[in-house]
Protein backbone atom coordinates (compact mmCIF):
# COMPACT_ATOMS: atom_id res chain seq x y z
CA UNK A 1 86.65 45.25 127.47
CA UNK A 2 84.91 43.14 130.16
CA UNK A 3 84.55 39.41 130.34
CA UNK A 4 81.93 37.94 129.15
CA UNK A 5 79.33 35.05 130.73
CA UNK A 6 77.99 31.93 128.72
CA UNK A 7 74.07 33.62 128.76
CA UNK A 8 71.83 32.38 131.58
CA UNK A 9 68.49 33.19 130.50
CA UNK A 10 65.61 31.88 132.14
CA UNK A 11 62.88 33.47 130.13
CA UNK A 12 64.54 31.65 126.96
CA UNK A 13 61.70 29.86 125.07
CA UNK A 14 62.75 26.43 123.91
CA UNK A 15 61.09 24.15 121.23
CA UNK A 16 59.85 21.65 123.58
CA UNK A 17 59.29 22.66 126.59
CA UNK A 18 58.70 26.07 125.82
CA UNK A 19 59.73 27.76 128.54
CA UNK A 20 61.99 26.54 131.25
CA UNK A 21 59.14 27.91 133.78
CA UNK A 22 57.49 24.73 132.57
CA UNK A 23 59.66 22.55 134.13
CA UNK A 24 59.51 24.19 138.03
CA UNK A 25 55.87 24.93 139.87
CA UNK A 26 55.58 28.49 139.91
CA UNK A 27 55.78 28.24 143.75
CA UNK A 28 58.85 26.01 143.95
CA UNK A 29 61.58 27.39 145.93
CA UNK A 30 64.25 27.30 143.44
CA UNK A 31 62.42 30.59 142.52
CA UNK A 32 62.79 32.08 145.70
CA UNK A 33 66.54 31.45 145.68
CA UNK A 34 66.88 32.83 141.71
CA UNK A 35 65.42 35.95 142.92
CA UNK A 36 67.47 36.73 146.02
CA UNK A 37 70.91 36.13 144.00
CA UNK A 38 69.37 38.05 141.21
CA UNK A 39 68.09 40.50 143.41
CA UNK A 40 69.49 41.52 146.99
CA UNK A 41 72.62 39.60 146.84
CA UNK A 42 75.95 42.06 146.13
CA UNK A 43 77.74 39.75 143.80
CA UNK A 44 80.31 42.87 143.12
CA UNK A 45 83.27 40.29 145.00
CA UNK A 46 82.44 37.70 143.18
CA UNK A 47 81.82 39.67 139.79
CA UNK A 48 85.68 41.41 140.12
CA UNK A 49 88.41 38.80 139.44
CA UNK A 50 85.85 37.17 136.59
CA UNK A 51 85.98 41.47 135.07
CA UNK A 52 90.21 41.50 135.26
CA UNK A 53 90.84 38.10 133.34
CA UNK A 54 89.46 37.78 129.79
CA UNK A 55 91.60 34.96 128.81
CA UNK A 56 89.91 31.51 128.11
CA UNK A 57 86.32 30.30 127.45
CA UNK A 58 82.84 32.31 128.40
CA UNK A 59 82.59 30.64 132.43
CA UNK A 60 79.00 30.20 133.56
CA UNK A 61 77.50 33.77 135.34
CA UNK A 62 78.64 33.78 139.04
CA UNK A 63 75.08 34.63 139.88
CA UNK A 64 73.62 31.24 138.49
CA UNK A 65 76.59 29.33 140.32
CA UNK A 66 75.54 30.98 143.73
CA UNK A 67 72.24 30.71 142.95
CA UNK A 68 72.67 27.12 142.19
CA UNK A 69 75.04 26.11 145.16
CA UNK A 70 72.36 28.02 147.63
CA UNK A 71 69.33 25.78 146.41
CA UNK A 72 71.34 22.66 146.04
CA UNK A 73 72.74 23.83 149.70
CA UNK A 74 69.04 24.22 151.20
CA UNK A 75 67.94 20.65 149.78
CA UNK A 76 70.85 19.06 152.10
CA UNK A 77 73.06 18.14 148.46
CA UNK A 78 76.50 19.54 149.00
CA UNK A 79 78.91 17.34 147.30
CA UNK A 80 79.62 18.84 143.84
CA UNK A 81 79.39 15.38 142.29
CA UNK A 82 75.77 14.95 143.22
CA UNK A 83 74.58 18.45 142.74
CA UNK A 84 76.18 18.13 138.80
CA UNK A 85 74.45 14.69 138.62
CA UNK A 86 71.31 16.61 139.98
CA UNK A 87 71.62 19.23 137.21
């Protein structure tokens, strides 16, 4: 049985806002970066030690992490203390 990943959903509708979409322009680049980790990134490295160890809580999906570091990364934030304030 493989590990499983607290869900990261972006098409979720919510209550209020209804859609996360709502809060990001539709031309903002955090879009751009979502896409290339979802898409042409090979995560499989990333993805294999998370697969082996299904002890402790759901973690967050590697893909959102990268995708998250690489945006917070092209904005000039890289202390983790700032880019966690900034989420």
């Amino acid at each position: 049985m493989g590990k499983t990943y607290r869900a990261w959903e972006v098409d979720q509708r919510w209550l209020l806002p209804p859609s996360v979409h709502e809060f990001v322009a539709a031309d903002h680049p955090a879009h751009l970066v979502r896409e290339i980790v979802r898409g042409e990134l090979d995560l499989s490295a990333v993805l294999g030690p998370y697969e082996r160890e299904l002890r402790g809580y759901p973690p967050y999906h590697p893909a959102m992490m990268v995708a998250l570091l690489l945006y917070a990364y092209s904005r000039g934030v890289y202390s983790s203390r700032q880019i966690a304030r900034a989420c």
